[in-house]
Protein backbone atom coordinates (compact mmCIF):
# COMPACT_ATOMS: atom_id res chain seq x y z
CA UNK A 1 -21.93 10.74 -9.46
CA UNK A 2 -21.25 12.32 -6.02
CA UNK A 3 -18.57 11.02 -3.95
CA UNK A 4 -18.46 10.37 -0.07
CA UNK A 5 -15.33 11.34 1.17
CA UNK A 6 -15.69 9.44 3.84
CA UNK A 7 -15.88 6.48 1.94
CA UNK A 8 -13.01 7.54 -0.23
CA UNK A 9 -10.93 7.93 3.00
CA UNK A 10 -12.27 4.20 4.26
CA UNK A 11 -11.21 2.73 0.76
CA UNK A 12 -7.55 4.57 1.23
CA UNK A 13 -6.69 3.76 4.48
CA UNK A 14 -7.68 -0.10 3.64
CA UNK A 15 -5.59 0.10 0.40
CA UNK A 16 -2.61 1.60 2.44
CA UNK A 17 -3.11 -1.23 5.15
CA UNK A 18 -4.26 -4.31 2.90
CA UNK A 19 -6.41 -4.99 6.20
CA UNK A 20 -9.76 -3.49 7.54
CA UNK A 21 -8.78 -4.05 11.10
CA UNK A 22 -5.78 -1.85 10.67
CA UNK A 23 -7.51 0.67 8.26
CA UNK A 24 -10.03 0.96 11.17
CA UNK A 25 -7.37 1.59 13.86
CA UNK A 26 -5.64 4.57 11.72
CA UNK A 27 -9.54 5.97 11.03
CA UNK A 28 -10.69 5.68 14.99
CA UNK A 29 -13.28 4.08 14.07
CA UNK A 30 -14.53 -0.42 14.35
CA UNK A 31 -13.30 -2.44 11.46
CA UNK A 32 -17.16 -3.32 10.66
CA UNK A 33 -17.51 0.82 9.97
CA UNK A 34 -14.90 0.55 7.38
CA UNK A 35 -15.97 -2.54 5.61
CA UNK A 36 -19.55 -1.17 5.67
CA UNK A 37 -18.19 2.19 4.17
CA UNK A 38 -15.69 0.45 1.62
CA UNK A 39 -19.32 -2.02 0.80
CA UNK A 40 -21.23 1.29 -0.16
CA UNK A 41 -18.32 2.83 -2.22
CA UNK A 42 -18.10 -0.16 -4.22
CA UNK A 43 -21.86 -0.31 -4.86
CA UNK A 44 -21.78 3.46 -5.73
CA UNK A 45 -19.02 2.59 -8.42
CA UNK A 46 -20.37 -0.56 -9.23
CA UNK A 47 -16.91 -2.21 -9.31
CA UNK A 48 -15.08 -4.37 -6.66
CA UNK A 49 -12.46 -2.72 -5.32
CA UNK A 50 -10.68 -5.43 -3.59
CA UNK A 51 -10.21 -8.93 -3.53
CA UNK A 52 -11.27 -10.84 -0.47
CA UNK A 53 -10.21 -14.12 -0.68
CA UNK A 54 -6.68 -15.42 1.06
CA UNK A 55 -6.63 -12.14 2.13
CA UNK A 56 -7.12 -8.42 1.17
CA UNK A 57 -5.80 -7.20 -1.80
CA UNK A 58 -6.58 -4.66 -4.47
CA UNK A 59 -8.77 -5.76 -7.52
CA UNK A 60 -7.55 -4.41 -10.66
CA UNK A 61 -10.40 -1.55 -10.66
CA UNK A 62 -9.20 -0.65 -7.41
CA UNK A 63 -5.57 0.02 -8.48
CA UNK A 64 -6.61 2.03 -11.02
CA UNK A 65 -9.01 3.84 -8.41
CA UNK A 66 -6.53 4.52 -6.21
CA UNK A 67 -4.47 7.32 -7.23
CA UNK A 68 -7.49 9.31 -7.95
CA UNK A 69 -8.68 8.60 -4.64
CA UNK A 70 -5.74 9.87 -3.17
CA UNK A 71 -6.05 12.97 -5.55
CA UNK A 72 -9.70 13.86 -4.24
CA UNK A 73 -8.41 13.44 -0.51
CA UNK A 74 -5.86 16.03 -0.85
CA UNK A 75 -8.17 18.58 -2.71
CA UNK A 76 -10.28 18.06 -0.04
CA UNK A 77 -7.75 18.97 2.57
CA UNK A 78 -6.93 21.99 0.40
CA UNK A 79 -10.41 23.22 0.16
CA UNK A 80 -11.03 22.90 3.67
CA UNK A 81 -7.62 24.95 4.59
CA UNK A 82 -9.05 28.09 2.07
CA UNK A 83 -12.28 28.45 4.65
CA UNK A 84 -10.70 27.71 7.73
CA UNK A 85 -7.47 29.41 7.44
CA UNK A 86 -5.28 26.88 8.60
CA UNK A 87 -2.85 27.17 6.05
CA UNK A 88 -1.50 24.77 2.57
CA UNK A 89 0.25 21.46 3.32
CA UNK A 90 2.95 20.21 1.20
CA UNK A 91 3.83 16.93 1.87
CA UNK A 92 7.65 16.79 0.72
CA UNK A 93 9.67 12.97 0.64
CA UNK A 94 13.76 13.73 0.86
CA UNK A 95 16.27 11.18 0.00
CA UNK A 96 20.13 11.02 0.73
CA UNK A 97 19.63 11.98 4.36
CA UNK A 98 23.16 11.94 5.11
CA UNK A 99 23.69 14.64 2.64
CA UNK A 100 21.30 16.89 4.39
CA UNK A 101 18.57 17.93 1.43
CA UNK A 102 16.40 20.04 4.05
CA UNK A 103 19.20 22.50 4.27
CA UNK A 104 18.63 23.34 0.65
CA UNK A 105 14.94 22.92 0.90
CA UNK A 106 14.62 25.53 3.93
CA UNK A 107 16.28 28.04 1.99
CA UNK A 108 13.84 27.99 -0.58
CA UNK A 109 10.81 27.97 1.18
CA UNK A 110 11.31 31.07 3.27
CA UNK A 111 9.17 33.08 1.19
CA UNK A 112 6.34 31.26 0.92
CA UNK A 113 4.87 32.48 4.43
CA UNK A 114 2.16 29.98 6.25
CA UNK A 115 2.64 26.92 4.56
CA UNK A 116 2.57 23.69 6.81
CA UNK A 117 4.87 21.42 5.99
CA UNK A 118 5.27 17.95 6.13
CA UNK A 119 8.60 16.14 5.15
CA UNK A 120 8.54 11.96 4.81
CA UNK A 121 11.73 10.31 4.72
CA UNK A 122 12.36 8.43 1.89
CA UNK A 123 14.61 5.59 1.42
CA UNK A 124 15.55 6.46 -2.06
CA UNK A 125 14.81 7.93 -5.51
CA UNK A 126 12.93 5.01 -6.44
CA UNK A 127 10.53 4.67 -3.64
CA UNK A 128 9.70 8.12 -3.61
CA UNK A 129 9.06 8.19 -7.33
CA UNK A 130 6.85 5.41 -6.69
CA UNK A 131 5.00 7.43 -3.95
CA UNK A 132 4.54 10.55 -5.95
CA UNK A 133 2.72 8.22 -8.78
CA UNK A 134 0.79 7.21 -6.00
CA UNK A 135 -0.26 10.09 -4.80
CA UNK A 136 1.34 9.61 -1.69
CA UNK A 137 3.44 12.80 -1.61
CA UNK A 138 3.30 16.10 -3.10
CA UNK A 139 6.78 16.59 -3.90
CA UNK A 140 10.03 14.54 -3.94
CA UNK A 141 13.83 16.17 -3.33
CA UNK A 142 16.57 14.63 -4.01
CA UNK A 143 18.97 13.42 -6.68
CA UNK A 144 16.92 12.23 -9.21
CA UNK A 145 18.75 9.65 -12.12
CA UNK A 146 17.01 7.46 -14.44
CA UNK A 147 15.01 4.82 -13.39
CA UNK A 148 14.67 1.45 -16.13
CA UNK A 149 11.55 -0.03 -17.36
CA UNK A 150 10.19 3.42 -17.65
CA UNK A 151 9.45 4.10 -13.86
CA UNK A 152 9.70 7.55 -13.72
CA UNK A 153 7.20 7.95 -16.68
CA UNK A 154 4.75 10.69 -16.08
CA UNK A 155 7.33 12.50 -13.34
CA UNK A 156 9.07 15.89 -14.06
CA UNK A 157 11.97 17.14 -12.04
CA UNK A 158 13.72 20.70 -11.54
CA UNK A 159 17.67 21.03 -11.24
CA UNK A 160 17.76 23.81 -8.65
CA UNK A 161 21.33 22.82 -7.00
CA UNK A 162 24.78 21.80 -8.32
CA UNK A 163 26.76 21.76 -4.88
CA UNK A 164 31.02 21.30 -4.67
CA UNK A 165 31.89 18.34 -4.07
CA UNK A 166 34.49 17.16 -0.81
CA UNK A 167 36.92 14.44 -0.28
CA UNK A 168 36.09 13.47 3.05
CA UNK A 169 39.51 11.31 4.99
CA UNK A 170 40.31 10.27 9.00
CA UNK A 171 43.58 12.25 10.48
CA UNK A 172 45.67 9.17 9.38
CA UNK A 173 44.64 9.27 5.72
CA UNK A 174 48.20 9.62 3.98
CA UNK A 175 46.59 12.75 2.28
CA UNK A 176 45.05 14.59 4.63
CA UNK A 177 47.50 17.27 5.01
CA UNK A 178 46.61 17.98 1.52
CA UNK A 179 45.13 21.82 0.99
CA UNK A 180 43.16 20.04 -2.15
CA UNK A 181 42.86 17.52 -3.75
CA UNK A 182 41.86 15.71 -7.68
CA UNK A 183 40.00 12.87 -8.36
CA UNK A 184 43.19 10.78 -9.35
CA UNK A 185 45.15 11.14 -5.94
CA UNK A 186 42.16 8.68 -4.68
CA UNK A 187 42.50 5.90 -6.76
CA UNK A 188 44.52 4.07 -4.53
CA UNK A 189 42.32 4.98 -1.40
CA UNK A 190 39.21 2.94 -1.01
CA UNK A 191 35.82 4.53 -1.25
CA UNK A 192 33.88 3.84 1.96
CA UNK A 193 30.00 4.31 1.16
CA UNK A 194 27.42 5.05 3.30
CA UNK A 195 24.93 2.70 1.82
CA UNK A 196 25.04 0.01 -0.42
CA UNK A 197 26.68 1.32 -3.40
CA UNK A 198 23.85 -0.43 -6.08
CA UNK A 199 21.36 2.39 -4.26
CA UNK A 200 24.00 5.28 -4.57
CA UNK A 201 24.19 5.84 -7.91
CA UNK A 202 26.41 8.91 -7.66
CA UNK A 203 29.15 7.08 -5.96
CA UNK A 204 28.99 4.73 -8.40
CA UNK A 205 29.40 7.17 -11.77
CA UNK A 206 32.23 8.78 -9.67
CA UNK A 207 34.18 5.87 -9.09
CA UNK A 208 34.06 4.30 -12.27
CA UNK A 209 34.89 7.99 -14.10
CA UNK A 210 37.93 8.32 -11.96
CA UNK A 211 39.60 4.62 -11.87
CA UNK A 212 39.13 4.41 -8.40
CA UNK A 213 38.47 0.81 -7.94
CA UNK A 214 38.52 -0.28 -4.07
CA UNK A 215 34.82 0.22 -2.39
CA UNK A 216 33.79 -0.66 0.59
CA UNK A 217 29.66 -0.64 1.03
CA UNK A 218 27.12 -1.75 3.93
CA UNK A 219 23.92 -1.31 5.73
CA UNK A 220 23.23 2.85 5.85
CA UNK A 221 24.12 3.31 9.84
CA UNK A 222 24.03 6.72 10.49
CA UNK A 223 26.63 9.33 9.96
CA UNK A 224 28.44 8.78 12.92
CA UNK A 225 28.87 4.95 12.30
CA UNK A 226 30.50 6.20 8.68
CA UNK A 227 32.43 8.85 10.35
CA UNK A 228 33.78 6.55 12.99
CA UNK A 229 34.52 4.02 10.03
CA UNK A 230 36.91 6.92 8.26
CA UNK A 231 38.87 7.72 11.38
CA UNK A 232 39.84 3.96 11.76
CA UNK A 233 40.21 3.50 8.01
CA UNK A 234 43.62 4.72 7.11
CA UNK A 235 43.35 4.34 3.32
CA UNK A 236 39.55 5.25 3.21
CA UNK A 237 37.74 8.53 1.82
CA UNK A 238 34.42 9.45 0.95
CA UNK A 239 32.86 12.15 -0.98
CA UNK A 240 30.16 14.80 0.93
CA UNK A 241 28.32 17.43 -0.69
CA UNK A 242 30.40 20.86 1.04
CA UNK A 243 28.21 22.19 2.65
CA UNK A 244 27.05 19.16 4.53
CA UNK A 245 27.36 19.31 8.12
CA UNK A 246 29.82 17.10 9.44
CA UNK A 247 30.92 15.55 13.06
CA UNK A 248 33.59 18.02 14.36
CA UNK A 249 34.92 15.91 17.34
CA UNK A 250 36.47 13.23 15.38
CA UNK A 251 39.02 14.61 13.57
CA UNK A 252 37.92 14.48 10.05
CA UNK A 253 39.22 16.78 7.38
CA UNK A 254 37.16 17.84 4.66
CA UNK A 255 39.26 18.49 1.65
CA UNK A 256 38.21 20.68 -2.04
CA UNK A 257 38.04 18.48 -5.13
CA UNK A 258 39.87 19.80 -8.38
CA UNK A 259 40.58 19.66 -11.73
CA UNK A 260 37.54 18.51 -11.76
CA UNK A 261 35.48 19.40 -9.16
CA UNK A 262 32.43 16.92 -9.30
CA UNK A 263 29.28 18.57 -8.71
CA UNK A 264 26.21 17.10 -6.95
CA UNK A 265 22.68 17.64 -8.48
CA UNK A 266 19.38 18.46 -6.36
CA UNK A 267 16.26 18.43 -8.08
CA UNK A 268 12.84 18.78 -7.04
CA UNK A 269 10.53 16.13 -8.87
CA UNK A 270 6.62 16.26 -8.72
CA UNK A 271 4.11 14.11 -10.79
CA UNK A 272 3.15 16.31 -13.89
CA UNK A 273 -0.74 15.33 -14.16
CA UNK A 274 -1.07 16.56 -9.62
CA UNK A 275 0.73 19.93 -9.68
CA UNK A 276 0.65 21.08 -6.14
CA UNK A 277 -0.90 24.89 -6.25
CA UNK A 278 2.31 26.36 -4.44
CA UNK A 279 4.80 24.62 -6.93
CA UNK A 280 5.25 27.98 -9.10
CA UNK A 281 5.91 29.54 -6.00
CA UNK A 282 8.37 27.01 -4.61
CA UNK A 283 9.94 26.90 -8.24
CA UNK A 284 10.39 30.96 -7.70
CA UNK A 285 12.28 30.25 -4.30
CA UNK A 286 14.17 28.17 -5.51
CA UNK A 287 15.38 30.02 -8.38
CA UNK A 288 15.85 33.08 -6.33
CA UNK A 289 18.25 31.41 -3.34
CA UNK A 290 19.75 29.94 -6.57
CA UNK A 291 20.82 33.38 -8.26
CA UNK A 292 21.77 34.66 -4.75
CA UNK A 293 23.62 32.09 -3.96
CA UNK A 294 25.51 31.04 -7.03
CA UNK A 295 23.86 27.63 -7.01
CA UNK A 296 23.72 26.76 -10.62
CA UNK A 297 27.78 27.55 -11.44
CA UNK A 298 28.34 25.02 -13.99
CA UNK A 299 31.58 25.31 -16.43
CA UNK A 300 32.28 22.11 -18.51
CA UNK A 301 36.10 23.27 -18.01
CA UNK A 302 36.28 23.28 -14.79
CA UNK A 303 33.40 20.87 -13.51
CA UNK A 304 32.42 17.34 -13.40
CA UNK A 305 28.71 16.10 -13.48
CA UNK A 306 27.82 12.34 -14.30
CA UNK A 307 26.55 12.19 -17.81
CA UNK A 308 23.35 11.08 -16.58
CA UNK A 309 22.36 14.67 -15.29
CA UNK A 310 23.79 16.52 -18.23
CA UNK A 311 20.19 16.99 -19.41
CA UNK A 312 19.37 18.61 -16.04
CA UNK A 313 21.16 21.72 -17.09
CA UNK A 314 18.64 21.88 -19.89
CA UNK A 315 17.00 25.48 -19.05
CA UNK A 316 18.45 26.36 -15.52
CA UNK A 317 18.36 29.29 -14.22
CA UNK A 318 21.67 31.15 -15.09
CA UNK A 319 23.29 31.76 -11.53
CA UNK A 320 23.85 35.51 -10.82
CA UNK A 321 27.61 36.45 -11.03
């Protein structure tokens, strides 16, 4: 059976949208085009791929259809770039924008010349898990952690960064003279998060490992929202990953964690069964900027990871010394 990729793309675009009008609209093309074109996809298949009735939704043969669909798509787009020279895409999702993950990413992907790239913002480690099943992303970076019920079945993931981790406090903190800092000098301080803390599942192992039981948690706003938030906070801290980026007209000291010094995990996930073909090569950058740059330092002596991403350091890379 030979597929029409243009009815593959009309059947996508109508899954994404649940609604030929706006499937048509993101296809340039009349809604009666696309329901003809999802009509003769169907009949090729001999299946129904959607429900019509009350509305559009997928039919149980079209959720199974759809990653696949997805899958051809892309190696379509790939196939095309070999002839015309315009390059690979990697579609990458990122989660934990605050914390900057592109930083890490960029240093990684240096070597891998004309590559276009397209990054998607994603909300969290959940939804872009659920988007790479889908199909919907090549790659997802990030701090990955468990997900329950099993949704992170079929999804493999890379520890390629264990970054220091700061005590971020306002100028009126009553330790931020302090040179550095441990864990325990925060417990009476209250943890300000920059997101609700039931979606920031770091924040969450660190504060119940260390006693510190005052938290404070909201809408995500923006750094500078959190940052202003600090500076009128006197007892409130956060944590940053140290080489984060932060606001330098505010007045907020950034401040070493010891004894231990909690580490932050990056790790780039990818569905196992839709390897991208420039993976190997991204896992090679990444391991490279790694041993240059001392990213996978982990000493059980000195350092503190949740136990959740102990199995991460499972076959790293040992960091060059």
């Amino acid at each position: 059976m030979d597929l029409d990729l243009t009815l593959v793309r009309a059947f996508v675009a109508t899954a994404g949208t649940l609604h030929f009008g706006r499937a048509a609209e993101e296809l340039n093309t009349s809604q009666q085009v696309v329901s003809k074109r999802v009509a003769r996809l169907e009949e090729v298949l001999g299946a129904r791929l959607f429900e019509r009735h009350g509305g559009v939704r997928l039919s149980e043969a079209g959720e199974r259809f759809l990653p696949a669909a997805r899958e051809v798509l892309t190696a379509g787009e790939r196939a095309v770039a070999t002839v015309t020279g315009a390059g690979p895409v990697v579609r990458i999702d990122t989660w934990g924008h605050l914390y900057a993950p592109m930083r890490t990413v960029a240093e990684a992907v240096r070597a891998l010349g004309a590559v276009r790239w397209e990054p998607g913002p994603g909300r969290d480690w959940p939804s872009v898990a659920q988007a790479l099943l889908r199909g919907d992303t090549d790659l997802g970076f990030g701090r990955v952690h468990p997900l329950p019920d099993g949704r992170d079945a079929g999804l493999t993931q890379r520890l390629v960064r264990l970054e220091p981790v700061d005590v971020v406090v306002g100028p009126s903190h009553p330790l931020a003279a302090a040179d550095v800092l441990r864990p325990a000098d925060l417990r009476d301080s209250v943890l300000v998060c920059p997101a609700e803390l039931d979606r920031l599942d770091f924040l969450r192992r660190f504060a119940d490992a260390f006693g510190i039981t005052r938290r404070h948690d909201g809408p995500n706003l923006g750094l500078d929202h959190l940052a202003q938030h600090l500076r009128t906070a006197p007892e409130g801290f956060t944590v940053f990953p140290a080489d984060v980026p932060l606001p330098d007209h505010l007045g907020l000291r950034s401040i070493p964690l010891v004894e231990p010094t909690p580490l932050y995990a990056w790790s780039l996930a990818w569905r196992e069964s839709s390897r991208h073909p420039l993976l190997a090569a991204l896992l090679r950058g990444f391991a490279e900027s790694g041993r240059t740059r001392r990213w996978l330092e982990y000493r059980p002596q000195r350092d503190w990871l949740p136990d959740t991403d102990h199995p991460k350091l499972t076959g790293r890379q040992t960091p060059g010394r």
